[in-house]
C-alpha atoms as a PDB file:
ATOM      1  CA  UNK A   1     162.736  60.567  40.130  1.00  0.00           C
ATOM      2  CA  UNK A   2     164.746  57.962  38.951  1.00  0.00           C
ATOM      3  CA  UNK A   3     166.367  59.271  36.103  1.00  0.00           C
ATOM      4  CA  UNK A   4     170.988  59.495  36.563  1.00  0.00           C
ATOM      5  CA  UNK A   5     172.276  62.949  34.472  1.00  0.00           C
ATOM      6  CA  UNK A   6     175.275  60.978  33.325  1.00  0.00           C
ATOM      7  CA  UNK A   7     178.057  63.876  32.083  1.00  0.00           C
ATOM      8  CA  UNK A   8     181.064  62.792  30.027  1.00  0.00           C
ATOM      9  CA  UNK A   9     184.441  65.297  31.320  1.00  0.00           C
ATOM     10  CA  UNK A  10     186.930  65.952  29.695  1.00  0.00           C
ATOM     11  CA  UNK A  11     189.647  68.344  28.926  1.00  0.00           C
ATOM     12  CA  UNK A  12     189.537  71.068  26.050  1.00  0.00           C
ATOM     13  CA  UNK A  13     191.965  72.561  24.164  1.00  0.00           C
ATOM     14  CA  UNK A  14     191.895  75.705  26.111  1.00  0.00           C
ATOM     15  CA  UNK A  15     192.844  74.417  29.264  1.00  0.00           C
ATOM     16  CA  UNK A  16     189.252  74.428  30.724  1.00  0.00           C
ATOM     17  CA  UNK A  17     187.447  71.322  32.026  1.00  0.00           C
ATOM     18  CA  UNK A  18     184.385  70.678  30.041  1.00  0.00           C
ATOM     19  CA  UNK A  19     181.326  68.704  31.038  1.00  0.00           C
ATOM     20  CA  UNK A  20     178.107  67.219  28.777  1.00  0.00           C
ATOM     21  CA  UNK A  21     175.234  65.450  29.116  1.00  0.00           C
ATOM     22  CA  UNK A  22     173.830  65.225  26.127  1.00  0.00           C
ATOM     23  CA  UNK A  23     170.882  62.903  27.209  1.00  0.00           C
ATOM     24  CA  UNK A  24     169.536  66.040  28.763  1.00  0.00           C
ATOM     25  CA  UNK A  25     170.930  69.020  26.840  1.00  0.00           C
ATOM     26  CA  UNK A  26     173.609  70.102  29.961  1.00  0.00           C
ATOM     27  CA  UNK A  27     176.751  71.375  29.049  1.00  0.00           C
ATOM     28  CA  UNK A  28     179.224  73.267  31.142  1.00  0.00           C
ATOM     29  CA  UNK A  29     182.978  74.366  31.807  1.00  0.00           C
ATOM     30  CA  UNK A  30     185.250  75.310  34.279  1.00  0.00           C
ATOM     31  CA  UNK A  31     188.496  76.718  35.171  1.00  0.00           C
ATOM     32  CA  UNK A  32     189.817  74.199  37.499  1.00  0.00           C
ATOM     33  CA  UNK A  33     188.051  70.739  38.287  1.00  0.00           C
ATOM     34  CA  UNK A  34     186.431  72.632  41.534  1.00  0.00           C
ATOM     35  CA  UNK A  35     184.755  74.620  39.627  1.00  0.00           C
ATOM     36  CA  UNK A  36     183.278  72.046  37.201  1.00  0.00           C
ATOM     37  CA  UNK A  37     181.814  70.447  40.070  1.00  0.00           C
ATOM     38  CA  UNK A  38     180.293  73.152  41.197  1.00  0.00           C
ATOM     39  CA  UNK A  39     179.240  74.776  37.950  1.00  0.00           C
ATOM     40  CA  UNK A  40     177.346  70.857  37.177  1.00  0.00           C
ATOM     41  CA  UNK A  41     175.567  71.374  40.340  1.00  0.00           C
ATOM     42  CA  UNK A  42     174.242  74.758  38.787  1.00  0.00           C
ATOM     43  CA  UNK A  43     173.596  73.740  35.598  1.00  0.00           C
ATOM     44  CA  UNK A  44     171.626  70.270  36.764  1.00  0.00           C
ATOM     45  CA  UNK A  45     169.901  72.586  39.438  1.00  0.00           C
ATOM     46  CA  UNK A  46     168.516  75.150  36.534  1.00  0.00           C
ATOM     47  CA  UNK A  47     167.987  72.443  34.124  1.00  0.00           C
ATOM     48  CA  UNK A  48     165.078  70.802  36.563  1.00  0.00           C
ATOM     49  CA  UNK A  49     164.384  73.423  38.100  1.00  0.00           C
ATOM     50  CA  UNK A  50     162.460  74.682  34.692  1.00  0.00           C
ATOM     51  CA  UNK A  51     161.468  71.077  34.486  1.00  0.00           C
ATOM     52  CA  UNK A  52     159.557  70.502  37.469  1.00  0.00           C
ATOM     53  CA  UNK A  53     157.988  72.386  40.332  1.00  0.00           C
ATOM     54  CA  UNK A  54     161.575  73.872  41.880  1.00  0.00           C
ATOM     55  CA  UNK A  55     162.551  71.600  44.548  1.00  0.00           C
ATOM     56  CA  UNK A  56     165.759  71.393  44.601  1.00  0.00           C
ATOM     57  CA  UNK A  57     165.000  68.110  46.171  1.00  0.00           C
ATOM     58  CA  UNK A  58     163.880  66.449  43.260  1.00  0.00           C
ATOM     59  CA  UNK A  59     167.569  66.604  41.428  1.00  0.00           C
ATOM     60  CA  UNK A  60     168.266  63.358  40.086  1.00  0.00           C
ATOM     61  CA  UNK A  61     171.536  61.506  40.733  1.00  0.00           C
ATOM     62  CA  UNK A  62     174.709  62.945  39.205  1.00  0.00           C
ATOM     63  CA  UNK A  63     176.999  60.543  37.497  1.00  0.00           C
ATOM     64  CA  UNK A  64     180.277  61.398  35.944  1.00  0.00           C
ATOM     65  CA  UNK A  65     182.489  59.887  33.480  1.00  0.00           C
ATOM     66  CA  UNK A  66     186.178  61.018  33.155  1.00  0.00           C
ATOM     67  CA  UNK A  67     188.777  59.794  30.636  1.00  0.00           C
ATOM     68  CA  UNK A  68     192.013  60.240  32.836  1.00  0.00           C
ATOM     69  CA  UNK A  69     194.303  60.109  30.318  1.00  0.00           C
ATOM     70  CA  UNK A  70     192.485  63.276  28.530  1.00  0.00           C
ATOM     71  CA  UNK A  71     192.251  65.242  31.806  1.00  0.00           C
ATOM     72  CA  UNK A  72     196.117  64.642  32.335  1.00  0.00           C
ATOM     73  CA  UNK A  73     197.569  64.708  29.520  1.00  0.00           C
END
């Protein structure tokens, strides 16, 4: 597969760390940055798992793009 799930992060209003990539219809959240991470695993996992035949091993590359100055401000 040679397809990259690009997500744009940033920071919402609420405190929580949001994630989107809109390309492919994934959007997620977390408490902490940790658990983004982990919850964009999930979300990419279900997301092709329902697309293809459920091998986890067929997961495109994960690509991230952060705005610092909206995570830390």
């Amino acid at each position: 597969m040679n397809k990259i799930v690009t997500f744009k992060v940033s920071k919402g209003e609420d405190g929580f760390y949001v994630a989107a990539a809109d390309d492919f219809g994934i959007h997620t959240q977390g408490k902490t940055f940790e658990d983004l991470l982990g919850n964009i695993r999930e979300a990419t996992e279900l997301t092709f798992e329902e697309n293809s035949n459920g091998s986890k091993s067929e997961l495109p590359p994960i690509m991230m793009n952060i705005d610092y100055s909206e995570i830390h401000a």
